[in-house]
N, C-alpha and C. Protein backbone atom coordinates (compact mmCIF):
# COMPACT_ATOMS: atom_id res chain seq x y z
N UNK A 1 -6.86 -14.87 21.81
CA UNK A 1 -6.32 -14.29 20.57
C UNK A 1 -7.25 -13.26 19.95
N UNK A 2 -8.47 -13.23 20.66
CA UNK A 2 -9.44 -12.14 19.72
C UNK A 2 -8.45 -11.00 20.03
N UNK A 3 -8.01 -10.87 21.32
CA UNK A 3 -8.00 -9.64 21.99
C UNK A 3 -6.94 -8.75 20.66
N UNK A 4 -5.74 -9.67 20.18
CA UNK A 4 -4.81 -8.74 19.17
C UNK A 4 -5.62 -8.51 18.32
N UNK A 5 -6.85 -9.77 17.51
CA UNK A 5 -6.86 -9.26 16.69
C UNK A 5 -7.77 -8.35 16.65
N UNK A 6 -8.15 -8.26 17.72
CA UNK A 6 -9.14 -6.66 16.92
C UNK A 6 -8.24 -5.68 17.71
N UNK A 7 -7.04 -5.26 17.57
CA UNK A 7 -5.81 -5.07 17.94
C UNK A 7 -5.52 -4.31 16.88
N UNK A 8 -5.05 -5.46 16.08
CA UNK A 8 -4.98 -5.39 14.72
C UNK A 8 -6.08 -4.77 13.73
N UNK A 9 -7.25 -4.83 14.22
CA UNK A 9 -8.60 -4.46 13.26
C UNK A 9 -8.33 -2.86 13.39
N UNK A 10 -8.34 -2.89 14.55
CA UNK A 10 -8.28 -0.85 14.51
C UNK A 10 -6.73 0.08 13.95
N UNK A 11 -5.91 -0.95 14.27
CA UNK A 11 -4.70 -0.56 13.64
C UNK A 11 -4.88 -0.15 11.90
N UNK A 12 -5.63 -1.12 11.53
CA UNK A 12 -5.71 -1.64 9.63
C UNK A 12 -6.71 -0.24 9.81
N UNK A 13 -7.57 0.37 10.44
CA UNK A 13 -8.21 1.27 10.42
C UNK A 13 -7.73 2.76 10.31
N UNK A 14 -7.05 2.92 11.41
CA UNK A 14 -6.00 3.96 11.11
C UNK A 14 -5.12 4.40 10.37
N UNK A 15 -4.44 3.37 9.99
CA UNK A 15 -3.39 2.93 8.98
C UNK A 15 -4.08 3.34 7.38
N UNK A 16 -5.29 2.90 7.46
CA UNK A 16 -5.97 2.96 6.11
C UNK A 16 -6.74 4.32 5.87
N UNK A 17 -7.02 4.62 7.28
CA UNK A 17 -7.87 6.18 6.75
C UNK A 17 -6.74 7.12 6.70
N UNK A 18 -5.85 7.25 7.56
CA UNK A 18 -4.59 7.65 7.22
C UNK A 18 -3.95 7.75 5.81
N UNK A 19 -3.68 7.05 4.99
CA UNK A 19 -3.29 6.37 3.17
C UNK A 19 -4.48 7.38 2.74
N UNK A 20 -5.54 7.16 2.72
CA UNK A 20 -6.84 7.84 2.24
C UNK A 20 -6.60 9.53 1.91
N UNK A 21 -6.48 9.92 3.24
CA UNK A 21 -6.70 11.28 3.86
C UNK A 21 -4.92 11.56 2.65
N UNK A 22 -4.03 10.94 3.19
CA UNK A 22 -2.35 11.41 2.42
C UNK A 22 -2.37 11.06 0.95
N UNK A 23 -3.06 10.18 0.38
CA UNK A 23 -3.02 10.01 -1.08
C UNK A 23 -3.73 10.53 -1.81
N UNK A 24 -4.67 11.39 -1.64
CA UNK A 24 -6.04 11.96 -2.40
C UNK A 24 -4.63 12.71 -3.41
N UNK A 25 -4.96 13.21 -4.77
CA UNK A 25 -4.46 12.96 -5.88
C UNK A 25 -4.62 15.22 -5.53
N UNK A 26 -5.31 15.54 -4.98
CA UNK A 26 -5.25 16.90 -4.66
C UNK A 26 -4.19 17.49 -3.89
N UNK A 27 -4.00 16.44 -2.74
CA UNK A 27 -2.83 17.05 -2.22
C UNK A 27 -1.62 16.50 -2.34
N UNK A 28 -1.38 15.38 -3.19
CA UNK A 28 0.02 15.40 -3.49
C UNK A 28 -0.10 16.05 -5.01
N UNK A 29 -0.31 15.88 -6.15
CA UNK A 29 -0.20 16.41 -7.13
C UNK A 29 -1.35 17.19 -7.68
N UNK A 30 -1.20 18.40 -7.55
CA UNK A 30 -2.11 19.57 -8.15
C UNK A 30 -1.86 20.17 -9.20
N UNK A 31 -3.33 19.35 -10.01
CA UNK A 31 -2.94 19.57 -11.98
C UNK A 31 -2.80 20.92 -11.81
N UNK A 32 -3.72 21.57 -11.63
CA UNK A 32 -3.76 23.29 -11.89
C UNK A 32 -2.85 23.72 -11.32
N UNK A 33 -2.12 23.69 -10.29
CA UNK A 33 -0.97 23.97 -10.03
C UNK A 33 0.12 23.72 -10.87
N UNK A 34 0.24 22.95 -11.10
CA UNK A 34 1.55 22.10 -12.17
C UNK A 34 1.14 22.27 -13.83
N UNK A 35 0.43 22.57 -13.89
CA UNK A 35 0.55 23.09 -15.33
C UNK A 35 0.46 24.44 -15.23
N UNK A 36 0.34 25.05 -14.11
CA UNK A 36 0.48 26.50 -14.24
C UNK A 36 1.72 27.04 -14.00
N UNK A 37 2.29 26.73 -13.58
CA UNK A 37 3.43 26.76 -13.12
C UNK A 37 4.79 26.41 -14.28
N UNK A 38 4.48 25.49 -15.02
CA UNK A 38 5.24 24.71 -16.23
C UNK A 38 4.93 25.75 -17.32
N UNK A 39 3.34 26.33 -17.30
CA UNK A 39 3.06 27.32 -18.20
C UNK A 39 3.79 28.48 -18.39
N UNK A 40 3.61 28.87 -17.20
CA UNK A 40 4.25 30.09 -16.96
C UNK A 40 5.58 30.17 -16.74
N UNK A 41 6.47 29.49 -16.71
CA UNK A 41 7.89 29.49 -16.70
C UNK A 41 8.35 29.32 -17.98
N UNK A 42 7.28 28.62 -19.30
CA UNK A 42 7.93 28.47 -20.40
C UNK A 42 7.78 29.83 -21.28
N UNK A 43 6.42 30.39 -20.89
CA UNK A 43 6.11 31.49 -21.72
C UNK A 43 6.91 33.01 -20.72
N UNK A 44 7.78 32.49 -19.61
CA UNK A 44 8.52 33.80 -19.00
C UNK A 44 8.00 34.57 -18.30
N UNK A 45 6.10 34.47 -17.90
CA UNK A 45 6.00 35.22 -17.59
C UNK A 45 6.35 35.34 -15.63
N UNK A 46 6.68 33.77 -15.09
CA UNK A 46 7.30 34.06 -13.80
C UNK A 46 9.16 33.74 -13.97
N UNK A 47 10.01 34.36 -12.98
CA UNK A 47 11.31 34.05 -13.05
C UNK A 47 11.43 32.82 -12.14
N UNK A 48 12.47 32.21 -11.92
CA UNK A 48 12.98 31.17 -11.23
C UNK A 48 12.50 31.43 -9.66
N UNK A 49 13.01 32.37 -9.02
CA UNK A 49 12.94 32.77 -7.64
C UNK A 49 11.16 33.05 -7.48
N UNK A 50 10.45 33.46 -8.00
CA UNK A 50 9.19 33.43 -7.96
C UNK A 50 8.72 32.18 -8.34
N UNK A 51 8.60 31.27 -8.74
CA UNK A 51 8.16 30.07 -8.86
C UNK A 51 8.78 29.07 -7.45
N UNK A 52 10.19 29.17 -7.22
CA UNK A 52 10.56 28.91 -6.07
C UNK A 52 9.68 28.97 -4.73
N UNK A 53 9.46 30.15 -4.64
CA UNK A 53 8.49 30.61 -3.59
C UNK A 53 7.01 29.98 -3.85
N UNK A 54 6.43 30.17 -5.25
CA UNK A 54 4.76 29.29 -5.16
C UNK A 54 5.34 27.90 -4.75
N UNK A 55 6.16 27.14 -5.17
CA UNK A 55 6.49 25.72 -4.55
C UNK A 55 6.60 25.90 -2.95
N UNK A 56 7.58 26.73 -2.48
CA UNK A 56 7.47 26.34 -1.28
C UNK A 56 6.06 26.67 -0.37
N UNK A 57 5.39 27.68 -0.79
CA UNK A 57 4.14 27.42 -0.17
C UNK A 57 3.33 26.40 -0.39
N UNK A 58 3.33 25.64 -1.11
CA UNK A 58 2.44 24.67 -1.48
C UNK A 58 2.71 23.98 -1.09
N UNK A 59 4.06 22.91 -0.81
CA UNK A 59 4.29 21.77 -0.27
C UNK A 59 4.06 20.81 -0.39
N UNK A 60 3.24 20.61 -1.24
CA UNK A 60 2.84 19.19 -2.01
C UNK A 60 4.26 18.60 -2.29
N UNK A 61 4.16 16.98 -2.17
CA UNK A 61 4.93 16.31 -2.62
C UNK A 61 5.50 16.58 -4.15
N UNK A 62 4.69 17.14 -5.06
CA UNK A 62 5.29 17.12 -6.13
C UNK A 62 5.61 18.46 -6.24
N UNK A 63 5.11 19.68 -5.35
CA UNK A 63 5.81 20.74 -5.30
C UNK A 63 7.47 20.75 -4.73
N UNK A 64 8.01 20.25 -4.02
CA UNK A 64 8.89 19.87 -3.42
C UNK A 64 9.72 19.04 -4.35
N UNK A 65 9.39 18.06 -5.22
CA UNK A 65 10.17 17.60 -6.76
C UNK A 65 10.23 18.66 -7.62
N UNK A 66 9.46 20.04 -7.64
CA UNK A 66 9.52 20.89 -8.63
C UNK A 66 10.61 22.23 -7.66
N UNK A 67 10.62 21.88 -6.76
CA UNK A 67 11.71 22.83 -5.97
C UNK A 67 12.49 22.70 -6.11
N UNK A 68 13.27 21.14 -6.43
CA UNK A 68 14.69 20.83 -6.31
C UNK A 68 14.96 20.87 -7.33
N UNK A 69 14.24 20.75 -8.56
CA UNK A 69 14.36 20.96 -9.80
C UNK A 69 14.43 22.51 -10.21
N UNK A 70 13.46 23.62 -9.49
CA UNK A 70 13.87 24.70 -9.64
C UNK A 70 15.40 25.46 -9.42
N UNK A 71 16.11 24.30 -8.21
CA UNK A 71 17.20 25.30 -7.56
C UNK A 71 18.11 24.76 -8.77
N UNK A 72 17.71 23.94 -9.45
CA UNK A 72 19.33 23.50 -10.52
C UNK A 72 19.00 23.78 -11.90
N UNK A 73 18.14 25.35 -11.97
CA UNK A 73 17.50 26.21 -12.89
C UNK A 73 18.88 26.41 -13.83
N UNK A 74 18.78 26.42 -15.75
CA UNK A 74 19.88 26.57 -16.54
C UNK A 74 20.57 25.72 -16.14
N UNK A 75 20.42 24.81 -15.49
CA UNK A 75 21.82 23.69 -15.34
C UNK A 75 21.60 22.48 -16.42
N UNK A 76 22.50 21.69 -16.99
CA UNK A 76 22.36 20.57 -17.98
C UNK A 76 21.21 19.68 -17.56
N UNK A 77 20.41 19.16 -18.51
CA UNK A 77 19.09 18.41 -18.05
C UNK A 77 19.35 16.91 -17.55
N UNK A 78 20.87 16.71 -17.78
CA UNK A 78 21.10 15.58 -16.66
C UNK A 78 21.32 15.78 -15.11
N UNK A 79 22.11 16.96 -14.56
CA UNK A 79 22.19 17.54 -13.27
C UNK A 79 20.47 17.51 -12.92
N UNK A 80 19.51 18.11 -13.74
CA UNK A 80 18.18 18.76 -13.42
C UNK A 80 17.54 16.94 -13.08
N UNK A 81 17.79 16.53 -13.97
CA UNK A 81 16.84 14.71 -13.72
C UNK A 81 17.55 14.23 -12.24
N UNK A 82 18.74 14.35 -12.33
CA UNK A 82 19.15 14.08 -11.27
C UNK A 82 18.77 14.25 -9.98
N UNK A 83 18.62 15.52 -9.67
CA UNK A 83 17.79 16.39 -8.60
C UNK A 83 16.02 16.16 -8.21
N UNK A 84 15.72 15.68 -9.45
CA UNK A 84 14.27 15.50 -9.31
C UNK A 84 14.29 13.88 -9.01
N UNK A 85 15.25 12.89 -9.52
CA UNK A 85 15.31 11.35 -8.76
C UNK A 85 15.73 11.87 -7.19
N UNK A 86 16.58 12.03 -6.78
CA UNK A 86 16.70 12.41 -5.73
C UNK A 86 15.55 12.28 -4.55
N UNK A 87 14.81 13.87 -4.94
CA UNK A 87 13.77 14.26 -4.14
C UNK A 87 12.77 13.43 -4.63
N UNK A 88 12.35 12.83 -5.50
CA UNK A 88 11.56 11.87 -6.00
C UNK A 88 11.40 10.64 -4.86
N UNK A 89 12.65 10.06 -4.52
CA UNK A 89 12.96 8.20 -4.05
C UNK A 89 12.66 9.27 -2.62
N UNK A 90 12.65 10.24 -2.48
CA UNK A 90 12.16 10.46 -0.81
C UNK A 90 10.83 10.49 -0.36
N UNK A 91 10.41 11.59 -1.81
CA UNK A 91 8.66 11.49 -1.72
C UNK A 91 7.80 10.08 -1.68
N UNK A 92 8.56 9.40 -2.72
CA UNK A 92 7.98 8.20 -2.58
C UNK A 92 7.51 7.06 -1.86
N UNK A 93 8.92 7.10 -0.67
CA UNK A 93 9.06 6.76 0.24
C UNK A 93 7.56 7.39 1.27
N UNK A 94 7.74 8.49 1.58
CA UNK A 94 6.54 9.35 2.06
C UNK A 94 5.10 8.48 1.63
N UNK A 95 4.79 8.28 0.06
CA UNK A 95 3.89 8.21 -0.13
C UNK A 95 3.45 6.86 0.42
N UNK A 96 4.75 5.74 0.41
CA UNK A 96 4.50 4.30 0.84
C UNK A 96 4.43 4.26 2.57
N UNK A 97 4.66 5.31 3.03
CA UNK A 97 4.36 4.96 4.67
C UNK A 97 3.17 4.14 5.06
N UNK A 98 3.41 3.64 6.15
CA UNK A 98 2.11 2.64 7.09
C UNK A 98 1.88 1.30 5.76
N UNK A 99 2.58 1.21 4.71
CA UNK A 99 1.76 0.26 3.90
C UNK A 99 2.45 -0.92 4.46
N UNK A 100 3.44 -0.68 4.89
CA UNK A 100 4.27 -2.22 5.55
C UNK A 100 2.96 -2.81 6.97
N UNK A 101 2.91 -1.70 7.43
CA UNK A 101 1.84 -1.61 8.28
C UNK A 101 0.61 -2.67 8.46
N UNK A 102 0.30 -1.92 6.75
CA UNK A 102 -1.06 -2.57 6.51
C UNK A 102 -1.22 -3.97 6.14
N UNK A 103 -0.03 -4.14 5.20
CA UNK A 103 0.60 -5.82 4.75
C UNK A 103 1.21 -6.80 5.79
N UNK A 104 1.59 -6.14 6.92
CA UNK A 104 1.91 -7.11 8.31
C UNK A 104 0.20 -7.15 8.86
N UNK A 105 -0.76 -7.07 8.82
CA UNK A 105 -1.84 -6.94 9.45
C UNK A 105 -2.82 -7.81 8.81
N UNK A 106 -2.39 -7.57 7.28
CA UNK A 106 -3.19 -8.84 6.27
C UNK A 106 -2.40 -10.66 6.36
N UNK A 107 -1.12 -10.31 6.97
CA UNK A 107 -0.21 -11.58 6.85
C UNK A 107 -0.51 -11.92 8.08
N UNK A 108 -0.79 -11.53 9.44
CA UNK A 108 -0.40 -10.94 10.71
C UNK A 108 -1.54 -12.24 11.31
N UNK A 109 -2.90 -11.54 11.43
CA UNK A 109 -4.13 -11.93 11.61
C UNK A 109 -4.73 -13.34 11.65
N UNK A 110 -4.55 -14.02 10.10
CA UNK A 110 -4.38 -15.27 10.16
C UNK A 110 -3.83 -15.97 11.06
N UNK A 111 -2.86 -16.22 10.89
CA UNK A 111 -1.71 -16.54 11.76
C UNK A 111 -2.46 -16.70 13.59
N UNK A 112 -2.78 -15.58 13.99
CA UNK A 112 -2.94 -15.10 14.96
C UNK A 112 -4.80 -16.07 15.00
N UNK A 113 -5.39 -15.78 14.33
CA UNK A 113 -6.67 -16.84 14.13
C UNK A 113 -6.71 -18.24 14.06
N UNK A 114 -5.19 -18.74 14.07
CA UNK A 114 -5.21 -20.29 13.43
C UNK A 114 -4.60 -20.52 15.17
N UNK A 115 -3.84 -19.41 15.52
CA UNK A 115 -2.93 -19.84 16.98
C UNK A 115 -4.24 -20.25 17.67
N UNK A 116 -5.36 -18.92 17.91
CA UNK A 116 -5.88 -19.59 18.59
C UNK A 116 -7.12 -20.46 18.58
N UNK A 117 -7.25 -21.15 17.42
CA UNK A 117 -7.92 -21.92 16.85
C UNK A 117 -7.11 -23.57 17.76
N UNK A 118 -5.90 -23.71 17.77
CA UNK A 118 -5.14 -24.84 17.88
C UNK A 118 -5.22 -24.71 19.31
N UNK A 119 -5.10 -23.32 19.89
CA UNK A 119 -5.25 -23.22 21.47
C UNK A 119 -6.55 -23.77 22.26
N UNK A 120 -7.86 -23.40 21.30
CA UNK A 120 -8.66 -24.17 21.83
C UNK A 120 -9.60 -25.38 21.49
N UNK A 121 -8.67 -25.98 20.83
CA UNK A 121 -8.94 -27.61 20.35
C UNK A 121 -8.09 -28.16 21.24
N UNK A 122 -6.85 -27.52 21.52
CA UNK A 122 -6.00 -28.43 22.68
C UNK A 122 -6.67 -28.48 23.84
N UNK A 123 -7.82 -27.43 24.60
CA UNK A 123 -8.73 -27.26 25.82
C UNK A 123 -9.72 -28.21 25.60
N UNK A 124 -10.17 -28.00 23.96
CA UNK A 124 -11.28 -29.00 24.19
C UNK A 124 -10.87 -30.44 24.54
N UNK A 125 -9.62 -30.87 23.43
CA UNK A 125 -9.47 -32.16 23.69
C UNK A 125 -8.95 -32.36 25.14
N UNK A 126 -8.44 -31.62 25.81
CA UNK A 126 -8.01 -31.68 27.13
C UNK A 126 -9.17 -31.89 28.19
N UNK A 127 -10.37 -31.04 27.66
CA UNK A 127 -11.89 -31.54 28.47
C UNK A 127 -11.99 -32.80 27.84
N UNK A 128 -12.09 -33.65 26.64
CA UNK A 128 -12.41 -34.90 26.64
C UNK A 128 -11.86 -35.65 27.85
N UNK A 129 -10.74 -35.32 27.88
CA UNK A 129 -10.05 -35.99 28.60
C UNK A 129 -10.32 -36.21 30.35
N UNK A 130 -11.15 -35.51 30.56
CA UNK A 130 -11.89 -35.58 31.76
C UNK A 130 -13.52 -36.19 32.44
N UNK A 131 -13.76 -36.61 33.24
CA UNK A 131 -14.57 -36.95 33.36
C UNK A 131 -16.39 -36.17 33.03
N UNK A 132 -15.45 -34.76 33.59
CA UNK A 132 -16.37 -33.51 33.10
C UNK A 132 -17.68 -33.45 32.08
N UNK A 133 -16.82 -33.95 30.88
CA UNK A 133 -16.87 -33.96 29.31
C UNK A 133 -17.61 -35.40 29.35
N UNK A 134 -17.45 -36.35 29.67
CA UNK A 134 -17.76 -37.56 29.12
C UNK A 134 -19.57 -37.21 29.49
N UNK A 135 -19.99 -38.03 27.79
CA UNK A 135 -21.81 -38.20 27.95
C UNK A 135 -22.07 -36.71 27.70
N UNK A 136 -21.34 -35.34 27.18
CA UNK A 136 -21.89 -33.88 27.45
C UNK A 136 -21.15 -33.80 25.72
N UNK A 137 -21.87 -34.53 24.54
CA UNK A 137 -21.20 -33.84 23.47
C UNK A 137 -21.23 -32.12 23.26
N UNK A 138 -22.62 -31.72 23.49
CA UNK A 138 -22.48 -30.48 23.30
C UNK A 138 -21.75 -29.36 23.91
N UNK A 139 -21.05 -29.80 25.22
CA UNK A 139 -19.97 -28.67 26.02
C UNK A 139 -18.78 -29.09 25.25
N UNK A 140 -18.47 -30.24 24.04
CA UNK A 140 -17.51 -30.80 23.33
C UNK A 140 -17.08 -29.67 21.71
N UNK A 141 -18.93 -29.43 21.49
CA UNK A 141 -18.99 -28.74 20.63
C UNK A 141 -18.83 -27.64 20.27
N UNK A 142 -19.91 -26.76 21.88
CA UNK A 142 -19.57 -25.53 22.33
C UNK A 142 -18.07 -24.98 22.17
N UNK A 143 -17.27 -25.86 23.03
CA UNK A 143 -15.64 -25.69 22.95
C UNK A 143 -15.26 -25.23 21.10
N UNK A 144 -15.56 -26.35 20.49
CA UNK A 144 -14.60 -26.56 19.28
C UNK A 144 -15.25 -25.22 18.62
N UNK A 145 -16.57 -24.94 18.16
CA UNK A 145 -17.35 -24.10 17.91
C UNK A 145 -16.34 -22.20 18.36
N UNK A 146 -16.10 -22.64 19.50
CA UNK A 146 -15.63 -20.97 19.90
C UNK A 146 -13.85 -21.43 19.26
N UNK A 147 -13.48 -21.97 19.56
CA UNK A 147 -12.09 -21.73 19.21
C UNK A 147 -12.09 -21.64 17.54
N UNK A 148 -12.51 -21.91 16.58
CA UNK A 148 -12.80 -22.15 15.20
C UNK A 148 -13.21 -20.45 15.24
N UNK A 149 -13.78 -19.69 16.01
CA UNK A 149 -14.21 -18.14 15.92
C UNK A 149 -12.95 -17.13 15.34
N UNK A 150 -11.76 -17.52 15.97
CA UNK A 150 -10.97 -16.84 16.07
C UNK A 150 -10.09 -17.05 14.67
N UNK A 151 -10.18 -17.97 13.95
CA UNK A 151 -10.17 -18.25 12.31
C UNK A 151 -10.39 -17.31 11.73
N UNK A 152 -12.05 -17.41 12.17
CA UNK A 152 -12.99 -16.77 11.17
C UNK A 152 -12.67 -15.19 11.30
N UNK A 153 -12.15 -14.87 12.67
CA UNK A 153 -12.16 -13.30 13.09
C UNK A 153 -10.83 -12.93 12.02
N UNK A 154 -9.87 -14.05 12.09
CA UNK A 154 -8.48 -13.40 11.66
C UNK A 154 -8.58 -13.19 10.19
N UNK A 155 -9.69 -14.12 9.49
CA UNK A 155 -9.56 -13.74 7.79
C UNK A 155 -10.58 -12.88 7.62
N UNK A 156 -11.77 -12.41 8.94
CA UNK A 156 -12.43 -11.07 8.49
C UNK A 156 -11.68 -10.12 8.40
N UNK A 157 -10.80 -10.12 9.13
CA UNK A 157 -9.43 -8.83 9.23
C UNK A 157 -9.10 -8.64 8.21
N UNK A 158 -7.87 -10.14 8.01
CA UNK A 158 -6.95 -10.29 6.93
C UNK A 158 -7.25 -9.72 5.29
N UNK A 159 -8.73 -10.44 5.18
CA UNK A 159 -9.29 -10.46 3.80
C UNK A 159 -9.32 -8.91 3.10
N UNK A 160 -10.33 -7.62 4.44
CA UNK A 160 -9.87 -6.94 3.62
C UNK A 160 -8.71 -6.25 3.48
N UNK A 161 -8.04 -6.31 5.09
CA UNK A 161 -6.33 -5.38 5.08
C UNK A 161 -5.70 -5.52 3.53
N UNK A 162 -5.74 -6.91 3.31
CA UNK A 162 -4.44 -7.23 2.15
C UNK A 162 -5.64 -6.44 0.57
N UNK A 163 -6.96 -6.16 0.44
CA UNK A 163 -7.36 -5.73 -0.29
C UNK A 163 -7.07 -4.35 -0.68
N UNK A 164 -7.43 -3.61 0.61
CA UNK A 164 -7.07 -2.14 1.03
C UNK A 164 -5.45 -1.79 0.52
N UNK A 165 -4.52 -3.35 1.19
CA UNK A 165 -3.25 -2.91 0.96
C UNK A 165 -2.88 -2.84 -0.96
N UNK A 166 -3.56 -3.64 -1.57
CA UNK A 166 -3.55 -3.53 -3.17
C UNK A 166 -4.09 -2.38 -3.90
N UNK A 167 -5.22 -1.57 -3.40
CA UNK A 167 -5.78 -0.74 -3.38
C UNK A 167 -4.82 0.53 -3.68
N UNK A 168 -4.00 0.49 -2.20
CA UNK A 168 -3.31 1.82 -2.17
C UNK A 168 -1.77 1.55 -2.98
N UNK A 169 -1.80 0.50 -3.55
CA UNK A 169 -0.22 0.16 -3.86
C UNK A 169 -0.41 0.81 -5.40
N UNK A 170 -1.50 0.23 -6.02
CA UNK A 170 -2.23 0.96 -7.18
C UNK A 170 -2.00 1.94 -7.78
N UNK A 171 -2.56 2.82 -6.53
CA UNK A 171 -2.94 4.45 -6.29
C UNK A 171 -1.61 5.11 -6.72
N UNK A 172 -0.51 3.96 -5.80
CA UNK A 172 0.47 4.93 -5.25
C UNK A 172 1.24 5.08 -6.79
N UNK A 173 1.41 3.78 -7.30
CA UNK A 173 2.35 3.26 -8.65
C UNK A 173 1.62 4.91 -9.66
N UNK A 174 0.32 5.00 -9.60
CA UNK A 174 -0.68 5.83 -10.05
C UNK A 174 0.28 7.03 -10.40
N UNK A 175 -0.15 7.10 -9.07
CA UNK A 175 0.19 9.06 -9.04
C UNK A 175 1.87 8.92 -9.33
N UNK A 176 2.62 8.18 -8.89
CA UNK A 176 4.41 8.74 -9.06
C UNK A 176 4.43 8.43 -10.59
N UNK A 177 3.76 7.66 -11.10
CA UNK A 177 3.80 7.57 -12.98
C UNK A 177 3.42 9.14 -13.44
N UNK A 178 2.37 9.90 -12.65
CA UNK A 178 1.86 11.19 -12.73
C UNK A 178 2.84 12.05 -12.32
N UNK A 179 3.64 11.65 -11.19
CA UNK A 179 4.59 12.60 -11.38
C UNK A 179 5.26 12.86 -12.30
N UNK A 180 6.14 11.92 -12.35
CA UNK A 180 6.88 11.65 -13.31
C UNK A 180 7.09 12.56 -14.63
N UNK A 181 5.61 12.25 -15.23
CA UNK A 181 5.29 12.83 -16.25
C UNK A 181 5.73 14.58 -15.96
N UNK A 182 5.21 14.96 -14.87
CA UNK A 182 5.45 16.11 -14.51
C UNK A 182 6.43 16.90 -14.41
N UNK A 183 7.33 16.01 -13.32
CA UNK A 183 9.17 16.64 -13.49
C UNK A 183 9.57 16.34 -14.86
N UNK A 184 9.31 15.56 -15.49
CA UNK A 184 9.89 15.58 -17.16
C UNK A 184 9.93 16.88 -17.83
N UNK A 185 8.32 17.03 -18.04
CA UNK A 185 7.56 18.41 -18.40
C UNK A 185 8.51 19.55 -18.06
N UNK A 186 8.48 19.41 -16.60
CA UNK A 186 9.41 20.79 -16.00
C UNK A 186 11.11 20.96 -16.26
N UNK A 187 11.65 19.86 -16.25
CA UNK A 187 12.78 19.36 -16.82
C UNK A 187 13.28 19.78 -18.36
N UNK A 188 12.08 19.32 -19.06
CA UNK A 188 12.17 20.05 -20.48
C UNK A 188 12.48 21.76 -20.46
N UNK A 189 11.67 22.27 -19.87
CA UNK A 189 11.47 23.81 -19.79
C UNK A 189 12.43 24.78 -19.48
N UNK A 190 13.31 23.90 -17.64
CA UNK A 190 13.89 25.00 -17.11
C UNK A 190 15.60 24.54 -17.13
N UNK A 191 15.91 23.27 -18.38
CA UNK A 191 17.36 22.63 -18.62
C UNK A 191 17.97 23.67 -19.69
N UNK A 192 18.89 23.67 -19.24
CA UNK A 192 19.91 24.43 -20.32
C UNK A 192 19.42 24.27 -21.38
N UNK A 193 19.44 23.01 -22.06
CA UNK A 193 18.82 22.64 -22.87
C UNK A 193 17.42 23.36 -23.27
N UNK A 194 16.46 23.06 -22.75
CA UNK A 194 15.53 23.30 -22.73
C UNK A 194 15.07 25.32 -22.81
N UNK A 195 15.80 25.60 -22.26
CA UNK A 195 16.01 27.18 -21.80
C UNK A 195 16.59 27.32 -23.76
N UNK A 196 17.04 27.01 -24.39
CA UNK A 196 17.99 27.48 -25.19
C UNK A 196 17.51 26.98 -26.59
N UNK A 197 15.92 25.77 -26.10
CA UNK A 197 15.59 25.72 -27.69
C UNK A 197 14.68 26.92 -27.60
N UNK A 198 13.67 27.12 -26.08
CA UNK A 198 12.90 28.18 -26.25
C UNK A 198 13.21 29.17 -26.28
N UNK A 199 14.07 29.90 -26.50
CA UNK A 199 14.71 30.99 -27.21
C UNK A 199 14.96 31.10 -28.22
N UNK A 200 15.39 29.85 -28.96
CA UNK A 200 14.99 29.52 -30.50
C UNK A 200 14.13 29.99 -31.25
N UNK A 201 12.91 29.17 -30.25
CA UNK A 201 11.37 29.19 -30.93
C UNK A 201 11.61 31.13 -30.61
N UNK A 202 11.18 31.55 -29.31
CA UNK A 202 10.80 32.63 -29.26
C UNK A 202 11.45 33.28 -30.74
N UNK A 203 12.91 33.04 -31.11
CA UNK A 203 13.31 34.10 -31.75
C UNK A 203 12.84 33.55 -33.27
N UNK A 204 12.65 32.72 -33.68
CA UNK A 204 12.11 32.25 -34.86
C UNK A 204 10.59 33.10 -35.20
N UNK A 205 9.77 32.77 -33.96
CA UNK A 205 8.32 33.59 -34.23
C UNK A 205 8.49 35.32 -34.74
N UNK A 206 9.81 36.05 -33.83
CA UNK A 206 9.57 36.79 -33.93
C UNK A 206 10.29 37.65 -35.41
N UNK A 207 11.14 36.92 -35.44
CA UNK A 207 11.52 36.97 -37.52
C UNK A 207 10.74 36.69 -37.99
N UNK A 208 9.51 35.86 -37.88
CA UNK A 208 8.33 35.86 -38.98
C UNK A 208 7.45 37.23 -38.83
N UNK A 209 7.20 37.44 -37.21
CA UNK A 209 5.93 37.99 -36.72
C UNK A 209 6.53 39.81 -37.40
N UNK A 210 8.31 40.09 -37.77
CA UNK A 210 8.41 40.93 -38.31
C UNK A 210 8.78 40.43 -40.25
């Protein structure tokens, strides 16, 4: 049974530097990006189709929530929320990859440490059972000693996979609360609604400013 689980050990490895490398908070959501972008669409100085285009180069997960939200530009801010749940429950999805992964590997292991824990207490007691064994406690011990290894191997695994796996579940709850905040922001700005108080304001300032 060692053999899966360090099977399993390099899997939880991959799996985890993988999450690492895809969750860093830079490349799915880029503040300076996203407030520049929210900036500049409220104060006019980019149009719809130009902001379109900085999203699609960027590609960030939350650029891609601010795309689908761009294409339903002047539309009612329920159509616009709509569009951003949408592309939202996909990104998200994205962001939770390999974590099933990582949580079958913390559940997985054990399991797999106790099998062959029972596998070789049944050998040992099966050497009692022979003449072999009799008067030799310590080839009794030796035995029980190695099969008890494979315990110990499965909750070195287990212990930290399921840590790692809390870790990134965290992260993840983290950043889509950060989105969130974000498509709101943008939601406010580019909704009918939204389009039609800031024209308000604009035109209010500028009856004072004359």
């Amino acid at each position: 049974m060692m053999y899966p689980i360090a099977l399993c050990s390099f899997g939880l490895t991959v799996f985890a530097f993988e999450r690492w490398i895809a969750l860093r908070k830079s490349r799915v959501v880029s503040k300076p990006f996203v407030n520049r972008i929210i900036e500049q669409l409220q104060q006019q100085l980019i149009d719809r189709d130009e902001a379109i285009e900085l999203c699609e180069k960027n590609g960030s997960p939350m650029a891609k929530i601010m795309l689908a939200a761009l294409r339903r530009y002047g539309r009612p801010a329920v159509e616009v929320e709509q569009a951003v749940l949408d592309t939202g429950e996909r990104e998200c999805n994205y962001l939770r990859r390999n974590m099933r992964a990582i949580l079958a590997v913390s559940n997985l292991t054990p399991l797999l440490g106790l099998l062959g824990t029972v596998l070789g207490m049944i050998q040992s007691f099966n050497d009692i059972s022979t003449s072999q064994a009799m008067g030799r406690p310590e080839m009794l011990a030796g035995g029980i000693s190695q099969a008890l290894l494979t315990t110990a191997a499965g909750l070195l695994v287990a212990i930290p996979a399921y840590a790692v796996y809390i870790y990134f579940v965290a992260r993840i709850d983290s950043i889509i609360v950060e989105m969130d905040t974000h498509a709101q922001r943008l939601v406010d700005v580019i909704s009918a609604e939204g389009l039609q108080e800031n024209e308000g304001t604009r035109t209010r300032r500028s009856r004072k400013a004359a």
